[in-house]
N, C-alpha and C. Protein backbone atom coordinates (compact mmCIF):
# COMPACT_ATOMS: atom_id res chain seq x y z
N UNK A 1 -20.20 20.80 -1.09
CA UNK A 1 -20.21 20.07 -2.34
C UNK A 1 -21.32 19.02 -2.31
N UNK A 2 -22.12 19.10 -3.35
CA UNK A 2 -23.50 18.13 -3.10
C UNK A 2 -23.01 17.24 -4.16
N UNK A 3 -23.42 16.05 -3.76
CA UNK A 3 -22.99 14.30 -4.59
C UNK A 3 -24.57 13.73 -4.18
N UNK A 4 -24.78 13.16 -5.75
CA UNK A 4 -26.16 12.26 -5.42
C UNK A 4 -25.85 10.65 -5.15
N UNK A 5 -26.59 10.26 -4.04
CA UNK A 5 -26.40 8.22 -3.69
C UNK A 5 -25.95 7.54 -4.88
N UNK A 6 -25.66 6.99 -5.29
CA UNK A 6 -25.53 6.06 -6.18
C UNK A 6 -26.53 4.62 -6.33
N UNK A 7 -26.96 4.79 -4.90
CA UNK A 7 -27.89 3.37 -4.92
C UNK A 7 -29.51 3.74 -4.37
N UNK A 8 -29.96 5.35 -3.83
CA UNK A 8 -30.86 6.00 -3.73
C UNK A 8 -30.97 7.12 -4.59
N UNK A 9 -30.14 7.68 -5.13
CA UNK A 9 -30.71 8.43 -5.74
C UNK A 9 -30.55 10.58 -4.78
N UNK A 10 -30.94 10.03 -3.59
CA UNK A 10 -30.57 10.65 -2.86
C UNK A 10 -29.45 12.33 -3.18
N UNK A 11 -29.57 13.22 -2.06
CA UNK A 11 -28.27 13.93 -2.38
C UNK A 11 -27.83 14.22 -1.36
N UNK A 12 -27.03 14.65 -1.17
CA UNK A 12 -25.72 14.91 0.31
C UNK A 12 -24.66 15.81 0.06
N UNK A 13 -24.24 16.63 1.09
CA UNK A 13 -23.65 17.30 1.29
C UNK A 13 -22.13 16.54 1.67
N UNK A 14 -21.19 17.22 0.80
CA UNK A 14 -20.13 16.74 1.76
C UNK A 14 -19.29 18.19 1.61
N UNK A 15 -18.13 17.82 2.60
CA UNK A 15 -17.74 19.45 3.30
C UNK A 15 -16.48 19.40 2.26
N UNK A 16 -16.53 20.64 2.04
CA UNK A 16 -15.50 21.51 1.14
C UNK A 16 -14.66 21.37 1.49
N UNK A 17 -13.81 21.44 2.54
CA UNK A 17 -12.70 21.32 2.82
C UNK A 17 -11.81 20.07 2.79
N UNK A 18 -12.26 19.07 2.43
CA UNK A 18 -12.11 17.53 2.57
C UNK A 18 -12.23 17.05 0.87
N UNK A 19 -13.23 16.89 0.32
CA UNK A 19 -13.51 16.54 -0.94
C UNK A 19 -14.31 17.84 -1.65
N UNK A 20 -13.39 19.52 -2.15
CA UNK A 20 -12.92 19.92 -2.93
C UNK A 20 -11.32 20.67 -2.68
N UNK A 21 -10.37 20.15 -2.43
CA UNK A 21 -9.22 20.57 -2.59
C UNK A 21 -8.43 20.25 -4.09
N UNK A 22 -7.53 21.32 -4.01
CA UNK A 22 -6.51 20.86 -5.20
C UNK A 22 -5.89 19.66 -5.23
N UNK A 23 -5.60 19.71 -6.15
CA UNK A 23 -4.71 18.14 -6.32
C UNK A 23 -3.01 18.39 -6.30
N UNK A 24 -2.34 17.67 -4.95
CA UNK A 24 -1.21 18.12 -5.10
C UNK A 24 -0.21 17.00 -5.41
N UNK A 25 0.05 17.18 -6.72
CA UNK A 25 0.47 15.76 -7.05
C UNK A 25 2.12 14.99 -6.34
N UNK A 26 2.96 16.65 -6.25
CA UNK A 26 4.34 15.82 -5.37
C UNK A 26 3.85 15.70 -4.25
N UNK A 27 3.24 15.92 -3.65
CA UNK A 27 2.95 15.39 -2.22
C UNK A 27 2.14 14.13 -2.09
N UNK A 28 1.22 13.97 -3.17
CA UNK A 28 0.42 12.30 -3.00
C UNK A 28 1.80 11.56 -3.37
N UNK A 29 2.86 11.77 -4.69
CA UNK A 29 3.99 10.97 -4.68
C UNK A 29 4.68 10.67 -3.41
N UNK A 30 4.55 12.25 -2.70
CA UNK A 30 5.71 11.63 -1.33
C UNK A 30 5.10 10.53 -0.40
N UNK A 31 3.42 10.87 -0.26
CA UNK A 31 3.55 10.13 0.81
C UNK A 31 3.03 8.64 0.19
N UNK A 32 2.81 8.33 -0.96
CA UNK A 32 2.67 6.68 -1.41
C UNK A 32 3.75 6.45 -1.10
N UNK A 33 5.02 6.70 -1.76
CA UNK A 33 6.50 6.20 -1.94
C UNK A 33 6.82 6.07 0.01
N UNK A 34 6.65 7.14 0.91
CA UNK A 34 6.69 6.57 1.76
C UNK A 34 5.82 5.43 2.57
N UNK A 35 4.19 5.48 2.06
CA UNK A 35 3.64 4.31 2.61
C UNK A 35 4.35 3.20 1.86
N UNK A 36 4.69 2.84 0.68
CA UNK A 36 4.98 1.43 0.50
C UNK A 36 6.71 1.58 1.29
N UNK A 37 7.39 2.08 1.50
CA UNK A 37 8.58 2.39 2.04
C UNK A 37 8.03 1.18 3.21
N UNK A 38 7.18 2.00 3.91
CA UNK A 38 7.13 1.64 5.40
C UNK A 38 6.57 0.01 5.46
N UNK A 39 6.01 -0.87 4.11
CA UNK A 39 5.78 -1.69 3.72
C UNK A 39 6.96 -2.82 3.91
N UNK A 40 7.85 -2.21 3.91
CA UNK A 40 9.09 -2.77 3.22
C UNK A 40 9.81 -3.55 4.70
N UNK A 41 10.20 -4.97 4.69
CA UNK A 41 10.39 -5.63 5.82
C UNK A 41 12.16 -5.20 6.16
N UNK A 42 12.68 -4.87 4.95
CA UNK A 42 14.27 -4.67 5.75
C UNK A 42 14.89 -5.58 6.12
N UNK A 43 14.51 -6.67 5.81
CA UNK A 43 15.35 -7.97 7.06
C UNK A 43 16.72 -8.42 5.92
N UNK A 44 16.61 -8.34 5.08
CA UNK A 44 17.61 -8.98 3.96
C UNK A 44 18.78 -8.74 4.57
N UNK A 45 20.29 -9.76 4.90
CA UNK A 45 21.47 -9.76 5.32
C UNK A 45 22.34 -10.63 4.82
N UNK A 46 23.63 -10.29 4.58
CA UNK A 46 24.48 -11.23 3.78
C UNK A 46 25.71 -11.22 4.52
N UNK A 47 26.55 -12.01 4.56
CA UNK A 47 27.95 -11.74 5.58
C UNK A 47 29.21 -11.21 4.87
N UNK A 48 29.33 -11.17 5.30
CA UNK A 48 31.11 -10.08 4.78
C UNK A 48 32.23 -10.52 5.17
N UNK A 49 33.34 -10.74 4.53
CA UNK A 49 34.66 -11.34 4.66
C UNK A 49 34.94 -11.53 6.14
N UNK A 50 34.58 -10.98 6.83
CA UNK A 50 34.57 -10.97 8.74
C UNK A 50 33.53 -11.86 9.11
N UNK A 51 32.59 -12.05 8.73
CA UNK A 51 31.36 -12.98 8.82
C UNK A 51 31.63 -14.47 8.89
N UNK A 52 31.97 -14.37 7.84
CA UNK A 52 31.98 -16.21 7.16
C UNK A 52 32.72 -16.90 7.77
N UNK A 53 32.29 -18.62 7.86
CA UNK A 53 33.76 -19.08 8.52
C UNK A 53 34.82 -19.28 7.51
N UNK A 54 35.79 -19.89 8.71
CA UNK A 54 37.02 -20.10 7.42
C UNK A 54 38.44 -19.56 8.25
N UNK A 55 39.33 -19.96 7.76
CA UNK A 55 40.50 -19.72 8.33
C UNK A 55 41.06 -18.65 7.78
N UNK A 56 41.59 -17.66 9.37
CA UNK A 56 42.27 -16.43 8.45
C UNK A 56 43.88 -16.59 8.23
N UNK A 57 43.91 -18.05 7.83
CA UNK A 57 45.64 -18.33 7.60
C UNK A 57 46.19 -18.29 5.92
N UNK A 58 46.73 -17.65 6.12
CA UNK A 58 47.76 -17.49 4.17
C UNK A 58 47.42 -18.36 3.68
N UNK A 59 46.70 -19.24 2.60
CA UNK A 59 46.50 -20.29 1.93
C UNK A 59 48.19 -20.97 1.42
N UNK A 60 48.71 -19.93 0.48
CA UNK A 60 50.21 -20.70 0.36
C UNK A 60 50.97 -19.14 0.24
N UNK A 61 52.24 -19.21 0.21
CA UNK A 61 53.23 -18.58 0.33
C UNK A 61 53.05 -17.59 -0.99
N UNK A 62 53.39 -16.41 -0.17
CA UNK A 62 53.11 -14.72 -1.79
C UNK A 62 53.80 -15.77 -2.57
N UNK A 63 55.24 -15.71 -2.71
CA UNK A 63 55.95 -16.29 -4.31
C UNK A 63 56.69 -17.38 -4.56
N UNK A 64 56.48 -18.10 -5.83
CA UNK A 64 57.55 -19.39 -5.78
C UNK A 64 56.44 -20.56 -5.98
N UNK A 65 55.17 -20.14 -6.02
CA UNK A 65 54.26 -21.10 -5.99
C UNK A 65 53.70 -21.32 -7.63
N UNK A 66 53.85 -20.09 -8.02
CA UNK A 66 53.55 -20.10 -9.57
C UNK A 66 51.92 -19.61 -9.57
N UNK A 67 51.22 -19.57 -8.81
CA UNK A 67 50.14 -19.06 -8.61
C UNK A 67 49.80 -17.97 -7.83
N UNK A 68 48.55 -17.13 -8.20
CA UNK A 68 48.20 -15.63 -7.86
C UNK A 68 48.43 -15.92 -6.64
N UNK A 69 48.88 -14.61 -6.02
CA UNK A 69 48.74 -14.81 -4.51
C UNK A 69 47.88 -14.69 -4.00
N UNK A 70 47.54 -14.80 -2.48
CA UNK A 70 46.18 -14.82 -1.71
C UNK A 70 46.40 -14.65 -0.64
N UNK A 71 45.65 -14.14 0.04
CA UNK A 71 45.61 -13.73 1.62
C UNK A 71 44.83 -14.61 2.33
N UNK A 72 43.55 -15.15 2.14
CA UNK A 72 42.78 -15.37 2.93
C UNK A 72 41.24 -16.50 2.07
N UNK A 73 40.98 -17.37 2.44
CA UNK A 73 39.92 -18.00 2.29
C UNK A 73 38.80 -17.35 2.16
N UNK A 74 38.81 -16.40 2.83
CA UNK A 74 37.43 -15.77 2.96
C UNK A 74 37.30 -14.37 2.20
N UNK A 75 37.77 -14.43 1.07
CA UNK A 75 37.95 -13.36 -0.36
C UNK A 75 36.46 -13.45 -0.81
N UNK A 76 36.24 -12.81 -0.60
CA UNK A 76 35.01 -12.12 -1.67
C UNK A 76 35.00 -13.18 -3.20
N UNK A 77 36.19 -13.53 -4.00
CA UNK A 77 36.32 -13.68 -5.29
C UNK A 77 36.34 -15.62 -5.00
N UNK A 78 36.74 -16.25 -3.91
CA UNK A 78 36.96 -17.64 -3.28
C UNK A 78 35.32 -18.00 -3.36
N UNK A 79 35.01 -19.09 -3.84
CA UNK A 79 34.00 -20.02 -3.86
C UNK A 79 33.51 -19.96 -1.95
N UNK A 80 32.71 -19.80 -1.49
CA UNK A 80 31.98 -19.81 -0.23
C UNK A 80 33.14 -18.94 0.83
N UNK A 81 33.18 -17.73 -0.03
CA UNK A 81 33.93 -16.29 0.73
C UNK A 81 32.74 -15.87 0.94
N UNK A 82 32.92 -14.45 1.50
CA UNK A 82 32.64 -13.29 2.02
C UNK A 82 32.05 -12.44 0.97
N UNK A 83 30.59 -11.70 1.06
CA UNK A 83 30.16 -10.93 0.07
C UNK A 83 30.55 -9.82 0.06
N UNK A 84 30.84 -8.94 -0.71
CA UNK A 84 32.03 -7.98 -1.34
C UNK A 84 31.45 -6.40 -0.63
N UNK A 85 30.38 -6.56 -0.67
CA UNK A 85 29.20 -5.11 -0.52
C UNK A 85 27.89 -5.67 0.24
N UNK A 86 28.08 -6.42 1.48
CA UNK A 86 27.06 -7.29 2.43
C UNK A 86 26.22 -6.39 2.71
N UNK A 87 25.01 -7.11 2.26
CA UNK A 87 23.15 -6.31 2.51
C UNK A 87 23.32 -6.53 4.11
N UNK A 88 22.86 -5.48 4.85
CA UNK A 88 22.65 -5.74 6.21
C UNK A 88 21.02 -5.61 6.32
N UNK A 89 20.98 -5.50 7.35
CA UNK A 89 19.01 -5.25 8.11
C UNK A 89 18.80 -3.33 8.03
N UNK A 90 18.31 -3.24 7.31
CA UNK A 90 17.46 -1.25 7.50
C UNK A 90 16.33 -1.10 7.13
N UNK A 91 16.21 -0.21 7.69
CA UNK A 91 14.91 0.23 8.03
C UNK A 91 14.56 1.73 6.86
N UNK A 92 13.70 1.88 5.98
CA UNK A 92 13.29 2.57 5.18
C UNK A 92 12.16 3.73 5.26
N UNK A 93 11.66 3.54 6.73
CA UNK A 93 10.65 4.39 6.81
C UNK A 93 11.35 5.42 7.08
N UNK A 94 10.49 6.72 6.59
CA UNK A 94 11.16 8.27 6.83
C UNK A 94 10.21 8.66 7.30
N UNK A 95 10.37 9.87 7.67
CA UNK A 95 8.98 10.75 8.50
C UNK A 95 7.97 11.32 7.93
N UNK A 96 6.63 11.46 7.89
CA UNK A 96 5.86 11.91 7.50
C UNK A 96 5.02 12.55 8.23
N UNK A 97 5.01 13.96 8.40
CA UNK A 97 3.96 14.77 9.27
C UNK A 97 2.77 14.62 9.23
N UNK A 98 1.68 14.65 10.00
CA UNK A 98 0.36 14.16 10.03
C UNK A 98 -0.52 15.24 9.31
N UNK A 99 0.35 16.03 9.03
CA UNK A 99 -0.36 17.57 8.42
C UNK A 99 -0.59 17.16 6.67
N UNK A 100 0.95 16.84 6.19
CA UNK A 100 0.96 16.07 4.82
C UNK A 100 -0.04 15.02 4.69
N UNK A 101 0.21 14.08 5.80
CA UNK A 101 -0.99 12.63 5.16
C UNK A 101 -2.11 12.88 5.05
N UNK A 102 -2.99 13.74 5.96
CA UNK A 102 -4.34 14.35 5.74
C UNK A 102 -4.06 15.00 4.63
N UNK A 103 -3.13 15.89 4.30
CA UNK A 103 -3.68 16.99 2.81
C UNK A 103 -3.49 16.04 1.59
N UNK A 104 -2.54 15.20 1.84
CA UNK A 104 -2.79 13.89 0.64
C UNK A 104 -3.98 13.34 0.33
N UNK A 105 -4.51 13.08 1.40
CA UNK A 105 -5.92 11.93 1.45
C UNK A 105 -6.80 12.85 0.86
N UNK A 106 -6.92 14.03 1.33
CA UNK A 106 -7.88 14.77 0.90
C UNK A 106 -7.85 14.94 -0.44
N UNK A 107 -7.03 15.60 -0.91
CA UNK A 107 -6.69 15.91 -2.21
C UNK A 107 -6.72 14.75 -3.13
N UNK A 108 -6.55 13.63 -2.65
CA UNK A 108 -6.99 12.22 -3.86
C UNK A 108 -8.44 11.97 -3.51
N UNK A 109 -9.17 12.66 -2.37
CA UNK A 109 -10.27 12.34 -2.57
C UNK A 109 -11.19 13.13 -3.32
N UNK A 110 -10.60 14.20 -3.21
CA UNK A 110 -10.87 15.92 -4.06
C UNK A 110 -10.54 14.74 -5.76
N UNK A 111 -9.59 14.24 -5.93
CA UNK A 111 -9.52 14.34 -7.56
C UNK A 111 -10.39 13.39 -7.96
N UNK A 112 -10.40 12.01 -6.99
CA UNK A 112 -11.31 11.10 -7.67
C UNK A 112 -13.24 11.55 -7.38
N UNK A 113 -13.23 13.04 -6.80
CA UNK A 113 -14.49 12.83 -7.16
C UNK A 113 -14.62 13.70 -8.60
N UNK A 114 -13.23 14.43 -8.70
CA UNK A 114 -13.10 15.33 -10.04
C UNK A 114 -13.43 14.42 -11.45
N UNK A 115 -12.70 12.99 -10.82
CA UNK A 115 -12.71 12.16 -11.90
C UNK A 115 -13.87 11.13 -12.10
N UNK A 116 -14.99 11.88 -11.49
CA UNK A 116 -15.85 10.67 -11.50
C UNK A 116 -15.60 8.96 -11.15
N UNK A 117 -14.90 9.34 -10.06
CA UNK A 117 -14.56 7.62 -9.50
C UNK A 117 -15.01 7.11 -8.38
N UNK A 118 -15.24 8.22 -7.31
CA UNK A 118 -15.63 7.91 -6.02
C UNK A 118 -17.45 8.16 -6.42
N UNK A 119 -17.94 6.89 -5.65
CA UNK A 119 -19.81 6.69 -5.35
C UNK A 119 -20.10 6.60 -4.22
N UNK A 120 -21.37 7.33 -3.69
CA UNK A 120 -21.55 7.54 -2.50
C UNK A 120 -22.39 6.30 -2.36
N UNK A 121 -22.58 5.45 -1.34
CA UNK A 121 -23.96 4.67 -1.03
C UNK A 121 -24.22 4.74 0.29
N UNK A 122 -25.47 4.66 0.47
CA UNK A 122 -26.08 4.80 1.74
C UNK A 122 -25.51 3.33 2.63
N UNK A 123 -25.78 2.10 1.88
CA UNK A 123 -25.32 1.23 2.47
C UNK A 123 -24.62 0.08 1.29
N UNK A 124 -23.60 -0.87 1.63
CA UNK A 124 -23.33 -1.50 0.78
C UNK A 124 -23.08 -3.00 1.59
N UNK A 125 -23.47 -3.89 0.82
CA UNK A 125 -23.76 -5.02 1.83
C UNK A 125 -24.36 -5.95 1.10
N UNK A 126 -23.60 -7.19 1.09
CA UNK A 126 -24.77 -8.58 0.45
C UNK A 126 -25.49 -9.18 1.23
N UNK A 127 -26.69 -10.05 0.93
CA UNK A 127 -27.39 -10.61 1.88
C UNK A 127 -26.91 -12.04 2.24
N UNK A 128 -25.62 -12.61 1.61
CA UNK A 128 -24.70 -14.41 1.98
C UNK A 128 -23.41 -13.80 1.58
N UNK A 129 -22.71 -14.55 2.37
CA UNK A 129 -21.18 -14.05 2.39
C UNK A 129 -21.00 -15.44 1.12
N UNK A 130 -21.84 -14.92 -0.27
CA UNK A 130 -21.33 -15.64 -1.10
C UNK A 130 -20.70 -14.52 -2.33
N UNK A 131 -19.22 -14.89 -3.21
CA UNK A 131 -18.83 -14.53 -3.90
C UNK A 131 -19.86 -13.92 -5.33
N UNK A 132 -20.52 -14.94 -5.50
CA UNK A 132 -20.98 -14.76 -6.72
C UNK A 132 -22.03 -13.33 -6.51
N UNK A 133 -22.90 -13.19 -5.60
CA UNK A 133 -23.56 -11.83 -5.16
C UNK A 133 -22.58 -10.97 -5.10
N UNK A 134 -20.87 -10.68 -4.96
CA UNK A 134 -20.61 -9.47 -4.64
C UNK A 134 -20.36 -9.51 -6.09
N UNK A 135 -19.84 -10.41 -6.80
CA UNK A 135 -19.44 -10.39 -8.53
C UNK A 135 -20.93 -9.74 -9.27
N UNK A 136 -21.73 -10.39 -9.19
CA UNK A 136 -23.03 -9.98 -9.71
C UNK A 136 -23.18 -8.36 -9.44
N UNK A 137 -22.99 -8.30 -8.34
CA UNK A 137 -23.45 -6.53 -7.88
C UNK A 137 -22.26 -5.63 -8.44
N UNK A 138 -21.08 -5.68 -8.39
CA UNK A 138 -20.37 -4.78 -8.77
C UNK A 138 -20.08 -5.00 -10.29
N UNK A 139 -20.15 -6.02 -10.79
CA UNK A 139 -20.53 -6.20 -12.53
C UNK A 139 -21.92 -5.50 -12.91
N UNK A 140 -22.88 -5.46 -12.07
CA UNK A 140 -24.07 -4.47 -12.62
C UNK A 140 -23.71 -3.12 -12.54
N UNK A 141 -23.08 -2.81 -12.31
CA UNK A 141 -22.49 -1.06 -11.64
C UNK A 141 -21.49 -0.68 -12.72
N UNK A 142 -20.89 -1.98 -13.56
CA UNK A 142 -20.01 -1.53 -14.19
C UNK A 142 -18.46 -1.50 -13.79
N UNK A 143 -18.04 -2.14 -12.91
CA UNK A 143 -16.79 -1.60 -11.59
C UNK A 143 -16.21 -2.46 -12.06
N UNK A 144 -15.04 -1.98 -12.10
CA UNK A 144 -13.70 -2.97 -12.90
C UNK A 144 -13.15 -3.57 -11.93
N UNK A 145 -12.36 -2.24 -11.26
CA UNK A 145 -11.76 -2.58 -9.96
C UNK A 145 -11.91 -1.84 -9.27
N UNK A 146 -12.55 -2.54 -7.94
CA UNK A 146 -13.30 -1.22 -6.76
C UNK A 146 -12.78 -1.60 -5.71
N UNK A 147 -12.68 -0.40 -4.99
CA UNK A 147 -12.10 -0.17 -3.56
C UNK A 147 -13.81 0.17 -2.41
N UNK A 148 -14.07 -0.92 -1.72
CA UNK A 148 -14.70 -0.64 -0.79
C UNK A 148 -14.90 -0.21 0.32
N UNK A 149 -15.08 1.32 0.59
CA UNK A 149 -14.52 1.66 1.87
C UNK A 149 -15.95 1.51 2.84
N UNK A 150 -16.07 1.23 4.26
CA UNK A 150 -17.32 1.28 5.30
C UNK A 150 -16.80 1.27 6.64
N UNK A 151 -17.62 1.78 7.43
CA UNK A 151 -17.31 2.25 8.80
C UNK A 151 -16.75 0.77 9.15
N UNK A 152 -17.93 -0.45 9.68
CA UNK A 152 -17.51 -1.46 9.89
C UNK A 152 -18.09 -2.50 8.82
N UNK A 153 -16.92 -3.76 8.42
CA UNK A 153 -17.09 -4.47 7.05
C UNK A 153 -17.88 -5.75 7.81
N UNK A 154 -18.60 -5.76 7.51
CA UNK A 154 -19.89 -7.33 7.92
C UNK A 154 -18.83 -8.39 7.21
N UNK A 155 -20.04 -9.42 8.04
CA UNK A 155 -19.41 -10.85 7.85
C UNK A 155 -19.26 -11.41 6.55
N UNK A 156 -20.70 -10.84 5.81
CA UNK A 156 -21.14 -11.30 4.50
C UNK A 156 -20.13 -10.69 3.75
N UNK A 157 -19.68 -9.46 3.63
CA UNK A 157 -19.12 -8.16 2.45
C UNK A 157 -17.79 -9.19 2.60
N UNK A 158 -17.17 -9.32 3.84
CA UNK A 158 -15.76 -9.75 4.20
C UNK A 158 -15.29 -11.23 3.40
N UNK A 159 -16.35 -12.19 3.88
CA UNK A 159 -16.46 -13.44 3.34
C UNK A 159 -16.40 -13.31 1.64
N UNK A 160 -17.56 -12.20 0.81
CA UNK A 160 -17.92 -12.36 -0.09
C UNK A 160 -16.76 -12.01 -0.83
N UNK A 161 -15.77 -10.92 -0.39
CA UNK A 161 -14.61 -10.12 -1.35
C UNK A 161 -13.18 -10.46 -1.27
N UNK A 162 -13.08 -11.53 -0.40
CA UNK A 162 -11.98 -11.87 -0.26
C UNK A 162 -11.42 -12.77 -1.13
N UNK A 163 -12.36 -13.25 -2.82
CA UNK A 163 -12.13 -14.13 -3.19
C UNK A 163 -12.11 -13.42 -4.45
N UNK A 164 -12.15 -12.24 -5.03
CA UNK A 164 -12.28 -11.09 -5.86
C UNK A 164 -11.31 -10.60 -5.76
N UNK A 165 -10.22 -10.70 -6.89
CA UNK A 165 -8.68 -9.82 -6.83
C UNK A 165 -8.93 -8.32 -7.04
N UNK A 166 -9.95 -8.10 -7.81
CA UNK A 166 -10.54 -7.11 -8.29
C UNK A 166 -11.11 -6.21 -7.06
N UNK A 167 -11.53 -6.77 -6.22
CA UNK A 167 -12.16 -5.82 -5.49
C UNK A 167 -11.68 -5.81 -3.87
N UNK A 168 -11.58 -4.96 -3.35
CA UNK A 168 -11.08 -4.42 -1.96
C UNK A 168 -11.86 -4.02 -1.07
N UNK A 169 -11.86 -4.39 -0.37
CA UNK A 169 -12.85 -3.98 0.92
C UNK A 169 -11.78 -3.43 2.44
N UNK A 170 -12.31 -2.19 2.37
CA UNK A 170 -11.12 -1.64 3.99
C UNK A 170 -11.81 -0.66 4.74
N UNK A 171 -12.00 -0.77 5.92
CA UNK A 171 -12.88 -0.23 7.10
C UNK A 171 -11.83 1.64 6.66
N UNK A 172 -12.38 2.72 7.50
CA UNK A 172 -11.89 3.93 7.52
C UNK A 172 -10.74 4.15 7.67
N UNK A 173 -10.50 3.03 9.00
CA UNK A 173 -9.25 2.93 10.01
C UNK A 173 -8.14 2.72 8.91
N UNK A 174 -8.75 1.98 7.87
CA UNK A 174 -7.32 1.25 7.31
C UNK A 174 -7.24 2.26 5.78
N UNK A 175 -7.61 3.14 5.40
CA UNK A 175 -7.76 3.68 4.33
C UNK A 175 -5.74 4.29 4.36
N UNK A 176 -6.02 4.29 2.75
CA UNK A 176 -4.27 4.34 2.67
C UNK A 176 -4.02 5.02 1.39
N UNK A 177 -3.00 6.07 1.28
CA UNK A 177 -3.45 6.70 -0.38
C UNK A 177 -2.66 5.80 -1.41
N UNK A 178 -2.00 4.68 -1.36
CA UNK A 178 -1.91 3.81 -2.33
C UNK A 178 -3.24 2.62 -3.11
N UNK A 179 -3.65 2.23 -1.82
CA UNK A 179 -4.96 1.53 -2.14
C UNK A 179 -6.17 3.21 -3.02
N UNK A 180 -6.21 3.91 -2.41
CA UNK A 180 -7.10 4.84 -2.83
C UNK A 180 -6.84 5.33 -4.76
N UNK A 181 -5.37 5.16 -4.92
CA UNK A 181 -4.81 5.79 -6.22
C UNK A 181 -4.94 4.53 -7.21
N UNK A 182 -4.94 3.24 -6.66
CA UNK A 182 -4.49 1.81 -7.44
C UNK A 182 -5.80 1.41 -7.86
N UNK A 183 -6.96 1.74 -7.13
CA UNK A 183 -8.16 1.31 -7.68
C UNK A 183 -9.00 1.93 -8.93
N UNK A 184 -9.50 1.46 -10.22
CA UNK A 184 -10.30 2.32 -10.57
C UNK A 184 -11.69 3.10 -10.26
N UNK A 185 -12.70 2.66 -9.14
CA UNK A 185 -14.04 2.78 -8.86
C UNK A 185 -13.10 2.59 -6.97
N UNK A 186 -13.85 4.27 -6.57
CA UNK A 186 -14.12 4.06 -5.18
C UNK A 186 -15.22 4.48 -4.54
N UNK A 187 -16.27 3.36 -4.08
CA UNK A 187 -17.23 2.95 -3.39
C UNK A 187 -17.15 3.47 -1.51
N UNK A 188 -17.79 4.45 -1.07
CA UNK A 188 -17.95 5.02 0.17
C UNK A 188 -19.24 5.13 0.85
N UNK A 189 -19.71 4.50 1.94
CA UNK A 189 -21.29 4.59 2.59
C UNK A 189 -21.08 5.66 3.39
N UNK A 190 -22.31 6.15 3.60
CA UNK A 190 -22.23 7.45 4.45
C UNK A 190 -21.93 7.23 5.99
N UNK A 191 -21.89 5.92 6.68
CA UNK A 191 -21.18 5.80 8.00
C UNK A 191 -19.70 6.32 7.69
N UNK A 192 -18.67 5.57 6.74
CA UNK A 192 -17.57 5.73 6.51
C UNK A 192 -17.49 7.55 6.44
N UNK A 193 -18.05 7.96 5.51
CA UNK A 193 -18.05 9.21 5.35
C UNK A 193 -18.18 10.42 6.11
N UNK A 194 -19.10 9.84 7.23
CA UNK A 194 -19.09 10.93 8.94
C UNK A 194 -18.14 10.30 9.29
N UNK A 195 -17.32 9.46 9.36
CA UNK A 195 -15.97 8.94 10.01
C UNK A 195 -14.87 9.66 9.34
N UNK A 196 -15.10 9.94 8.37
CA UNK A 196 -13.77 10.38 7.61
C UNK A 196 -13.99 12.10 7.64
N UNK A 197 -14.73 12.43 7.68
CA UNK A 197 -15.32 14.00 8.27
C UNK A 197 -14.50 14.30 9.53
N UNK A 198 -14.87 13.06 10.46
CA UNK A 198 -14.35 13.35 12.25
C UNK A 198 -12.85 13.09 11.90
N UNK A 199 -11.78 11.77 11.09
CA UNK A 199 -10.97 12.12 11.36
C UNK A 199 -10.21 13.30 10.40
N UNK A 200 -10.52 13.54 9.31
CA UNK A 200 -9.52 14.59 8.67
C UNK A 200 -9.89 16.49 8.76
């Protein structure tokens, strides 16, 4: 599949098997829903009628009192009881075969070049890790919201994008098919691109 530079002009080959596949859309669902899954900290816990303190003695006598009866202080329905259905600590990640996450990646990379979203550049890089140069450059391009992918992210690119909600910057290592689907414009240099060749 031949793609021309975006910032030379240039043309390049990239391999068929990687960026032209089908687009398989329940499977990019499965594995986002499981990457943000695996996102997910789990720690949330609440205590349960066994939990809480409090005395497990009869408050007053079943009958003769004129009031509902009660068992226990630590009722679910009692002001600083026991929660009824207590959140414990779990864990949400499920399994995902390494066979699926590659045919995902591929296949969103297959659609966004279908969709005219992914640009190749030879290199991408400001010359001051100042904001206003990465705003200036990706406002000349037109880029709403861009995902910057590169082998390794310089001092300048790092400094410059971290202050841009709009724009993302993530080495190969960290590429993820939620970040890849959430962006409109994805930006790739050809280091990243022999990297992503070797791993998928």
């Amino acid at each position: 599949m031949e793609v021309i530079f975006h910032d030379t002009g240039k043309r390049y080959i990239l391999p068929e098997n990687i960026f032209n596949v089908a687009f398989n859309e329940p499977l990019v669902h499965q594995i986002a829903v499981a990457y943000l899954a695996r996102q997910r900290q789990g720690s949330k816990a609440q205590k349960s009628r066994s939990e809480v303190s409090g005395s497990g003695k009869k408050p007053w006598r079943q009958k003769g009192t004129g009031r509902a009866r009660s068992g226990s202080l630590r009722s679910p329905i009692w002001r600083s009881g026991g929660v009824s259905f207590a959140a414990k600590p779990k864990k949400y990640i499920f399994k995902i075969n390494k066979k699926m996450y590659k045919g995902a990646i591929k296949s969103i990379f297959s659609e966004l070049i279908r969709q005219n979203r992914l640009f190749l550049f030879k290199d991408f890089d400001v010359k001051n890790p100042k904001t206003k140069l990465l705003f200036k450059k990706v406002q000349s391009m037109n880029f709403k919201r861009v995902l910057i992918i590169t082998d390794n992210i310089s001092r300048n690119l790092f400094y410059a994008s971290r202050n841009l909600y709009h724009v993302c910057v993530l080495s190969v290592n960290s590429i993820n098919p939620v970040s890849l689907i959430s962006y409109d414009n994805v930006v790739v240099t050809v280091s990243a691109i022999k990297k992503i060749e070797d791993m998928f």
